[in-house]
N, C-alpha and C. Protein backbone atom coordinates (compact mmCIF):
# COMPACT_ATOMS: atom_id res chain seq x y z
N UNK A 1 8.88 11.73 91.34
CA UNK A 1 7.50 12.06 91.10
C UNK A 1 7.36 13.12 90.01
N UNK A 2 8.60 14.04 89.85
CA UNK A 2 8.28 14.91 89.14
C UNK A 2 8.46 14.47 87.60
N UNK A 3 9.11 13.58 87.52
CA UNK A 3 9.56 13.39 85.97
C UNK A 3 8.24 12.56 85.63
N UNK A 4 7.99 11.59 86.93
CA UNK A 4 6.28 11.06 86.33
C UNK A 4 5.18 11.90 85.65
N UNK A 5 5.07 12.68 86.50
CA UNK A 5 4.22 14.41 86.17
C UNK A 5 4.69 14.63 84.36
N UNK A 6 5.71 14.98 84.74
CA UNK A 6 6.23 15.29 83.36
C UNK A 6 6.13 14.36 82.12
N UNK A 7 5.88 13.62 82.31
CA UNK A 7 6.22 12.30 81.50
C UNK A 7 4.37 12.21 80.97
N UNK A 8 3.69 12.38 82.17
CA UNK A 8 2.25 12.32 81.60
C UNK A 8 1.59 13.19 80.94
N UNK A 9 1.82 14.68 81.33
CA UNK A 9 1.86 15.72 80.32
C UNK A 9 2.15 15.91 79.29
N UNK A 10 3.50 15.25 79.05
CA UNK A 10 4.36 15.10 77.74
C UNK A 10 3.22 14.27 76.77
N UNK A 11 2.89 12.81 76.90
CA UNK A 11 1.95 12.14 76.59
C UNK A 11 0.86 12.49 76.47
N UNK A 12 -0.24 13.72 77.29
CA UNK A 12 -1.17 13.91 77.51
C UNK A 12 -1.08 14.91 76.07
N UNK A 13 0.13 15.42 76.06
CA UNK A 13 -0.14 16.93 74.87
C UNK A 13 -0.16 16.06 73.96
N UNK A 14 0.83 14.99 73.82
CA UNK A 14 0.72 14.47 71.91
C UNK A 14 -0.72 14.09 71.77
N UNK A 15 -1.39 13.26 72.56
CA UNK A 15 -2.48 12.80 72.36
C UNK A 15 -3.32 13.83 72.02
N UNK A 16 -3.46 14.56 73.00
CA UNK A 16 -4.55 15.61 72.48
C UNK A 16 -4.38 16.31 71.26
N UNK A 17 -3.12 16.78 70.57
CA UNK A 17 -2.65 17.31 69.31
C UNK A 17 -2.86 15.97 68.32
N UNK A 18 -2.95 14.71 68.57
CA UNK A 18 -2.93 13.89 67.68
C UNK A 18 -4.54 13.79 67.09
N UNK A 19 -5.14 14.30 68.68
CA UNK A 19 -6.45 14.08 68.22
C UNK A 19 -6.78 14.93 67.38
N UNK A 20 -6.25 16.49 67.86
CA UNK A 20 -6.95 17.61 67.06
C UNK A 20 -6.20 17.73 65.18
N UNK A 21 -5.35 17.17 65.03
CA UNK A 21 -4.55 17.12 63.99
C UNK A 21 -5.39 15.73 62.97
N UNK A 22 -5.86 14.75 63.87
CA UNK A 22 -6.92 13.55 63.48
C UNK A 22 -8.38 14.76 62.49
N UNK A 23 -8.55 15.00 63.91
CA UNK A 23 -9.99 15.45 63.14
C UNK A 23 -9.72 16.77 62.24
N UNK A 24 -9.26 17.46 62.65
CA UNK A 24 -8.16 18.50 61.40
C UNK A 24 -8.63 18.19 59.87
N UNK A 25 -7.52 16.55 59.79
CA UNK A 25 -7.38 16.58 58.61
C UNK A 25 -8.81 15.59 58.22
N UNK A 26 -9.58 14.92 59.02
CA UNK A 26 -10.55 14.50 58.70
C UNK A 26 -11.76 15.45 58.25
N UNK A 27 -12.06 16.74 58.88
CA UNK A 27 -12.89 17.74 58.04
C UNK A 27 -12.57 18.55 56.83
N UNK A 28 -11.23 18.43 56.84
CA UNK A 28 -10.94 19.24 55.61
C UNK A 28 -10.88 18.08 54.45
N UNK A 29 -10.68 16.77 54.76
CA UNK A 29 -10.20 16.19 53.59
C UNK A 29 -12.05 15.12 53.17
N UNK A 30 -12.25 15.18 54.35
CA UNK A 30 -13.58 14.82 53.93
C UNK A 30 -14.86 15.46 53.52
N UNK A 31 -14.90 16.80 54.33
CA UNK A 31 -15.92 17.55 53.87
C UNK A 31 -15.77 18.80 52.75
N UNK A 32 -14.75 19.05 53.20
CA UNK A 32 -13.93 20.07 52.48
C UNK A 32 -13.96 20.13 51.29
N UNK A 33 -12.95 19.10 50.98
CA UNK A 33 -11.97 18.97 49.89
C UNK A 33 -12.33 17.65 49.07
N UNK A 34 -12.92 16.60 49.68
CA UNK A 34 -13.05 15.45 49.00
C UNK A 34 -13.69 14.92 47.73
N UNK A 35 -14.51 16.40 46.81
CA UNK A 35 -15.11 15.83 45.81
C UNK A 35 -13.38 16.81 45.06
N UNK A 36 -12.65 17.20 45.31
CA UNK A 36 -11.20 17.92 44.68
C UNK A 36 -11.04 16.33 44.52
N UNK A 37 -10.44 15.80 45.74
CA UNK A 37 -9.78 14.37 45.54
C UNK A 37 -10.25 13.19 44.38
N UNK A 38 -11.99 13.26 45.02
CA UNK A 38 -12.45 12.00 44.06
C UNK A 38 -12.40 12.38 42.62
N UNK A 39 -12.58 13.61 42.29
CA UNK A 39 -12.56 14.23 40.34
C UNK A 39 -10.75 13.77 40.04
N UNK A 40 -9.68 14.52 40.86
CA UNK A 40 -9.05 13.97 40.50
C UNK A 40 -8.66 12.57 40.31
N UNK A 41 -8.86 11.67 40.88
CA UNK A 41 -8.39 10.43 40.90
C UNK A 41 -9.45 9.82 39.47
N UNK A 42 -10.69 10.31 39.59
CA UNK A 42 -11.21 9.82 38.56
C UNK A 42 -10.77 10.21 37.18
N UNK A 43 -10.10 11.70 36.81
CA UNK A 43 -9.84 12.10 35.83
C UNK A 43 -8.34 11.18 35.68
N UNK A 44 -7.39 10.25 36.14
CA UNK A 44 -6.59 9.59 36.62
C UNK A 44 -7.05 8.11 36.17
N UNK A 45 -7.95 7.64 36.31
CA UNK A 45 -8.90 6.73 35.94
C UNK A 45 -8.43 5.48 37.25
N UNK A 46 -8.57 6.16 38.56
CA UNK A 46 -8.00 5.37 39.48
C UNK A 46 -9.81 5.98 40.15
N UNK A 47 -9.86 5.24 41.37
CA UNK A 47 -10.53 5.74 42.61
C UNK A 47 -9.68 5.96 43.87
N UNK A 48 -10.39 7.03 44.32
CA UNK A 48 -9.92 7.55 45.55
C UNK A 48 -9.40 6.63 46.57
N UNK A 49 -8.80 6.52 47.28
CA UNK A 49 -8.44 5.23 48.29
C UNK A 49 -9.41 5.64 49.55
N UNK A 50 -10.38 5.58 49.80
CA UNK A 50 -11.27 5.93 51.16
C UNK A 50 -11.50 4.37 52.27
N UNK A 51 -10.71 3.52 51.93
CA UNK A 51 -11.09 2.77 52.72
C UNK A 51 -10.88 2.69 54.10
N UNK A 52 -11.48 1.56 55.18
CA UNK A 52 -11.20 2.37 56.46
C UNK A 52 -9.76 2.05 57.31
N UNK A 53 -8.74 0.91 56.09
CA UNK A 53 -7.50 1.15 56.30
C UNK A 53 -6.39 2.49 56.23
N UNK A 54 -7.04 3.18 55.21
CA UNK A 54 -6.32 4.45 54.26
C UNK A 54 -6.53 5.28 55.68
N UNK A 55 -7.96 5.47 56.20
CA UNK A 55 -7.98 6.40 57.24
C UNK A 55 -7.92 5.97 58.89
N UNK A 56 -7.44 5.01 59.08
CA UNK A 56 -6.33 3.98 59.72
C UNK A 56 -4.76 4.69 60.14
N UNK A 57 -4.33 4.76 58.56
CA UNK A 57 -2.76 4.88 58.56
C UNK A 57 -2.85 6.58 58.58
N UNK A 58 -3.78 7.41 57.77
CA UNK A 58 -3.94 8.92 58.52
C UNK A 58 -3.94 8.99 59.80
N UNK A 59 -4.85 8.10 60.94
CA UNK A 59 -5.14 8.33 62.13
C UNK A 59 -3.25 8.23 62.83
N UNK A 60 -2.78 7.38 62.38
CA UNK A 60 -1.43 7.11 62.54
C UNK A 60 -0.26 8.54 62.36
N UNK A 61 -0.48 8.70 60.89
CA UNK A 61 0.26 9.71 60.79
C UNK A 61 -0.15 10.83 61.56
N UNK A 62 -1.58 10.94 62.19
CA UNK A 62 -1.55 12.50 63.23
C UNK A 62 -0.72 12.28 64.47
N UNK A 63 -0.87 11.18 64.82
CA UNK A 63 0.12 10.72 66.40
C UNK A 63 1.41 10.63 66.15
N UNK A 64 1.70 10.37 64.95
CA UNK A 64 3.17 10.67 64.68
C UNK A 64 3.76 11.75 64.37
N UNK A 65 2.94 13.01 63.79
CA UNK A 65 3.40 14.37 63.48
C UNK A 65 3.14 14.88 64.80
N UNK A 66 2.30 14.49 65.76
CA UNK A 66 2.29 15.22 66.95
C UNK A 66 3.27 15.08 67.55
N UNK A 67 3.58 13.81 67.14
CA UNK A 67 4.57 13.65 68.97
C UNK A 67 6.07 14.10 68.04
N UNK A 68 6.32 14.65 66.34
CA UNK A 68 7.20 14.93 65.89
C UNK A 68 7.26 16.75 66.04
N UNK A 69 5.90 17.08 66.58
CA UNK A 69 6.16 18.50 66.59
C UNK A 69 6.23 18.84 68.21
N UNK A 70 6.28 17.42 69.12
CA UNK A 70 6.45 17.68 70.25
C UNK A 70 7.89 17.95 70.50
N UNK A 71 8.67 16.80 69.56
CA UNK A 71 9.97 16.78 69.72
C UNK A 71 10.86 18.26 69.15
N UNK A 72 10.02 18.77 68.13
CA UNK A 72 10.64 20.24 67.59
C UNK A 72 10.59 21.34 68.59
N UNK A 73 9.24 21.31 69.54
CA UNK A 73 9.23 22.14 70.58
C UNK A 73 10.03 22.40 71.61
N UNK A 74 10.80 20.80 71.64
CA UNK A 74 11.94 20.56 73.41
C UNK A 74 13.13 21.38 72.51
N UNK A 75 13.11 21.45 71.52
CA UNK A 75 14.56 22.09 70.97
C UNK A 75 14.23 24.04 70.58
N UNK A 76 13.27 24.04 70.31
CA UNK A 76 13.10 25.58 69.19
C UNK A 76 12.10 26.30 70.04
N UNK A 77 11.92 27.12 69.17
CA UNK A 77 10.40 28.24 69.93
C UNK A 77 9.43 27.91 69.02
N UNK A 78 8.52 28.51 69.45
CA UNK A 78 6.85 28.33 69.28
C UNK A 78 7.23 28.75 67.77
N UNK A 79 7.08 29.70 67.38
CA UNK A 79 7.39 30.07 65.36
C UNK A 79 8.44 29.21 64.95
N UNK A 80 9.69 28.73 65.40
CA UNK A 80 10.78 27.69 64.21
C UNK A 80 9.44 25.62 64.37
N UNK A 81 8.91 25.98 65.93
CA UNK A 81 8.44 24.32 66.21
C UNK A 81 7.15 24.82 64.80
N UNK A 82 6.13 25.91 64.65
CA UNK A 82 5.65 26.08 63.31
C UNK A 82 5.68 25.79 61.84
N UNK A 83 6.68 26.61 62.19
CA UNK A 83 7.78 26.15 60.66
C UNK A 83 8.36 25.21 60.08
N UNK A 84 8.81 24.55 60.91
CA UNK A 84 9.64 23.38 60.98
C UNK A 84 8.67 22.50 60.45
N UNK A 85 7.79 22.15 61.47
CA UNK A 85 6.43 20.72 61.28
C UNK A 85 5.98 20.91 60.01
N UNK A 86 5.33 22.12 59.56
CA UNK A 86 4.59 22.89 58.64
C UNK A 86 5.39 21.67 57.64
N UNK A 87 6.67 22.82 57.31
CA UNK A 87 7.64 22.20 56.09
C UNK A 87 7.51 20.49 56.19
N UNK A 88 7.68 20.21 57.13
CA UNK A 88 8.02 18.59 57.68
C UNK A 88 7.09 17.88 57.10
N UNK A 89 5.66 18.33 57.39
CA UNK A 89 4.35 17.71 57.77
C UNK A 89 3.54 17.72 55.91
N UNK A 90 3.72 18.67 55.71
CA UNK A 90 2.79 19.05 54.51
C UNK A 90 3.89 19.44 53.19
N UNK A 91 4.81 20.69 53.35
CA UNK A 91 5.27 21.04 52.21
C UNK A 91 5.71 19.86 51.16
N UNK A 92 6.77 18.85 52.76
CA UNK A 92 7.33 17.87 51.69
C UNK A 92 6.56 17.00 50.74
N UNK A 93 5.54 16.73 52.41
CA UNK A 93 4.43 15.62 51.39
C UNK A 93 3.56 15.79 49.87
N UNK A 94 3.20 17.29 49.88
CA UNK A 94 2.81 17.95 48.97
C UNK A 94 3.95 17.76 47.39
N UNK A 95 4.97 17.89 47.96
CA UNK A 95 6.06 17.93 46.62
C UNK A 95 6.35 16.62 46.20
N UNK A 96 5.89 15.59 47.35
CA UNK A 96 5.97 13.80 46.79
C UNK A 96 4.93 13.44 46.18
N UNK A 97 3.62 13.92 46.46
CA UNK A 97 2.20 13.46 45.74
C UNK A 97 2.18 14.02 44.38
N UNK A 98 2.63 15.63 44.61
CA UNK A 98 2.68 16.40 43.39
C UNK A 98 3.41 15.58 42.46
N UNK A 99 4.64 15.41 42.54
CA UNK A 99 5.70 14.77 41.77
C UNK A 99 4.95 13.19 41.58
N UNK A 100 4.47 12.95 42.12
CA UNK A 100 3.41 11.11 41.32
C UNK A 100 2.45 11.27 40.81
N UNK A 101 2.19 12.80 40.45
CA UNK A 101 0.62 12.93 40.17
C UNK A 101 -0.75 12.53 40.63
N UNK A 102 -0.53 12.76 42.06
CA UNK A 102 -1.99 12.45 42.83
C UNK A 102 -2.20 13.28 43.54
N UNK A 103 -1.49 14.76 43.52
CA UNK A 103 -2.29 16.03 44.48
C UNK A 103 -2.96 16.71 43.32
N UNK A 104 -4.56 17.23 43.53
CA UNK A 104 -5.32 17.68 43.06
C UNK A 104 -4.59 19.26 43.37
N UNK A 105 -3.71 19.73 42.29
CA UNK A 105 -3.67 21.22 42.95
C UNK A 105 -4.09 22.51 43.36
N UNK A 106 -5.44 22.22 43.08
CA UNK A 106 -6.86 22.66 43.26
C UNK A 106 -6.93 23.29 44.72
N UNK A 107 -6.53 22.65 46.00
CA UNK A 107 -6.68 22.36 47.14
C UNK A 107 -5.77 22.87 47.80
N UNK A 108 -4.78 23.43 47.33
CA UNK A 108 -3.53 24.39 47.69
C UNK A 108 -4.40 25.51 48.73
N UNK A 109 -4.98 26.36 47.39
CA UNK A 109 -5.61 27.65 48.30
C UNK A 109 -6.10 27.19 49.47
N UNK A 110 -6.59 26.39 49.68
CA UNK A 110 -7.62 25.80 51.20
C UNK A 110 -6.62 25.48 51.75
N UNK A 111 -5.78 24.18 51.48
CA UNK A 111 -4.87 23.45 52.50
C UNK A 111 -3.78 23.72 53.16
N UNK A 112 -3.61 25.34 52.31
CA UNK A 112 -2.28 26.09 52.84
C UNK A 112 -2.75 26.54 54.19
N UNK A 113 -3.64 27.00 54.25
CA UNK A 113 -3.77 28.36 55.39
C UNK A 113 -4.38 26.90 56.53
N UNK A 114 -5.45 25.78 56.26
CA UNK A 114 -5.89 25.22 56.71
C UNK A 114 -4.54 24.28 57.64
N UNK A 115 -4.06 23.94 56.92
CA UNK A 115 -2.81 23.01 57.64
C UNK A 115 -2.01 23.82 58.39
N UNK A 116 -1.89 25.06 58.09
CA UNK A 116 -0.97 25.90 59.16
C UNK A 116 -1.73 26.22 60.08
N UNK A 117 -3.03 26.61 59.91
CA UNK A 117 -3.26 26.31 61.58
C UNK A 117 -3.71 25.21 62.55
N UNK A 118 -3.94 23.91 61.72
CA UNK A 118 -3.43 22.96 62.10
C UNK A 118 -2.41 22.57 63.17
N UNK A 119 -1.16 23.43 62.41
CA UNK A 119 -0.05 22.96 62.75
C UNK A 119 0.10 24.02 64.18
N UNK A 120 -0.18 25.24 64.20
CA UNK A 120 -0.54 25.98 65.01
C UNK A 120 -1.12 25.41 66.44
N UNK A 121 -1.96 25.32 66.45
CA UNK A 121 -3.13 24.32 67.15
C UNK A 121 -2.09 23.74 68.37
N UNK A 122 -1.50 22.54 66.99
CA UNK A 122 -1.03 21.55 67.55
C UNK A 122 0.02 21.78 68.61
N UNK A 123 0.79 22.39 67.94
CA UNK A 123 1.93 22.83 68.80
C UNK A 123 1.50 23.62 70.07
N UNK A 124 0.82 24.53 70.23
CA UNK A 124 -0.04 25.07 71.16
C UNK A 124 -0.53 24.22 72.37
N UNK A 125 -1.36 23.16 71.78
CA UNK A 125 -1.57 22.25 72.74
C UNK A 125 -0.21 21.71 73.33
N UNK A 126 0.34 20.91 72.63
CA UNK A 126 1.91 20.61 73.19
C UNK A 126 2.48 21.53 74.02
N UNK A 127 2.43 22.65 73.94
CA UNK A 127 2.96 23.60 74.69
C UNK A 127 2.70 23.75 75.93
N UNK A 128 1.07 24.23 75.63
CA UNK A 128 0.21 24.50 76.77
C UNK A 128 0.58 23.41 78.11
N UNK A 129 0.66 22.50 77.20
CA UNK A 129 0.21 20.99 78.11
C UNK A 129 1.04 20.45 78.54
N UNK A 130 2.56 20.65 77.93
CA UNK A 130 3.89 20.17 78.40
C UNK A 130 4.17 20.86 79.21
N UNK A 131 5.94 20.65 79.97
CA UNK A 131 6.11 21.75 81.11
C UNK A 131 6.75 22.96 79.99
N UNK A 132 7.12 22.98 78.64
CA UNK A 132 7.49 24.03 77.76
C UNK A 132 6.09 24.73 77.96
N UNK A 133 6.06 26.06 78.48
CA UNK A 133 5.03 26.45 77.96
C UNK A 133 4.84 28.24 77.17
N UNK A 134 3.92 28.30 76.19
CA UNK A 134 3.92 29.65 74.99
C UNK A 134 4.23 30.33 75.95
């Protein structure tokens, strides 16, 4: 019974971090930040990808960084499971878009502090909610 317990908690935290990591990046990238995105892509002579596949495969990637910063938590503490995702989640991705020329670098100042507590958040919930707890 107990590993059931455990097992639903475990599940219960990603979800809820997937959600809050969902809408996360949905206010910052939509309300936020999104005329950064559309100038760039237009100065690019592309359009923005907003379709409701694009924010589909985002909704995807939050359930997958969650349940990847769930897995950093069963191993590390609350500041390396931070750090870790942070780097994991954003730095790299940042240095792959950068390097194809489709991060507006405009959006740094905002998305730095914004995604770390993001990432904060997230892990928090995981925490809270798993039997690991802060």
């Amino acid at each position: 019974m107990r590993n059931q317990t455990n097992m639903k908690k475990s599940i219960l935290s990603v979800l809820l971090a997937g959600v809050w990591i969902s809408l996360s990046e949905f206010v910052r990238n939509e309300f936020l930040l999104k005329s950064y995105w559309i100038d760039h892509f237009e100065m690019m002579g592309q359009v923005f990808p907003s379709e409701p596949v694009n924010g589909a495969i985002w909704g995807l990637w939050s359930f997958l960084f969650a349940w990847f910063i769930f897995l950093i938590q069963r191993r590390s503490g609350f500041t390396e499971t931070i750090l870790i995702s942070w780097l994991a989640g954003f730095v790299f991705m940042w240095l792959v878009i950068g390097n194809l020329g489709v991060l507006p670098y405009g959006i740094l100042p905002f998305a730095i502090p914004l995604s770390l507590i993001e990432v904060v958040v997230a892990a928090y919930i995981i925490r809270r909610l798993s039997d690991r707890k802060a």
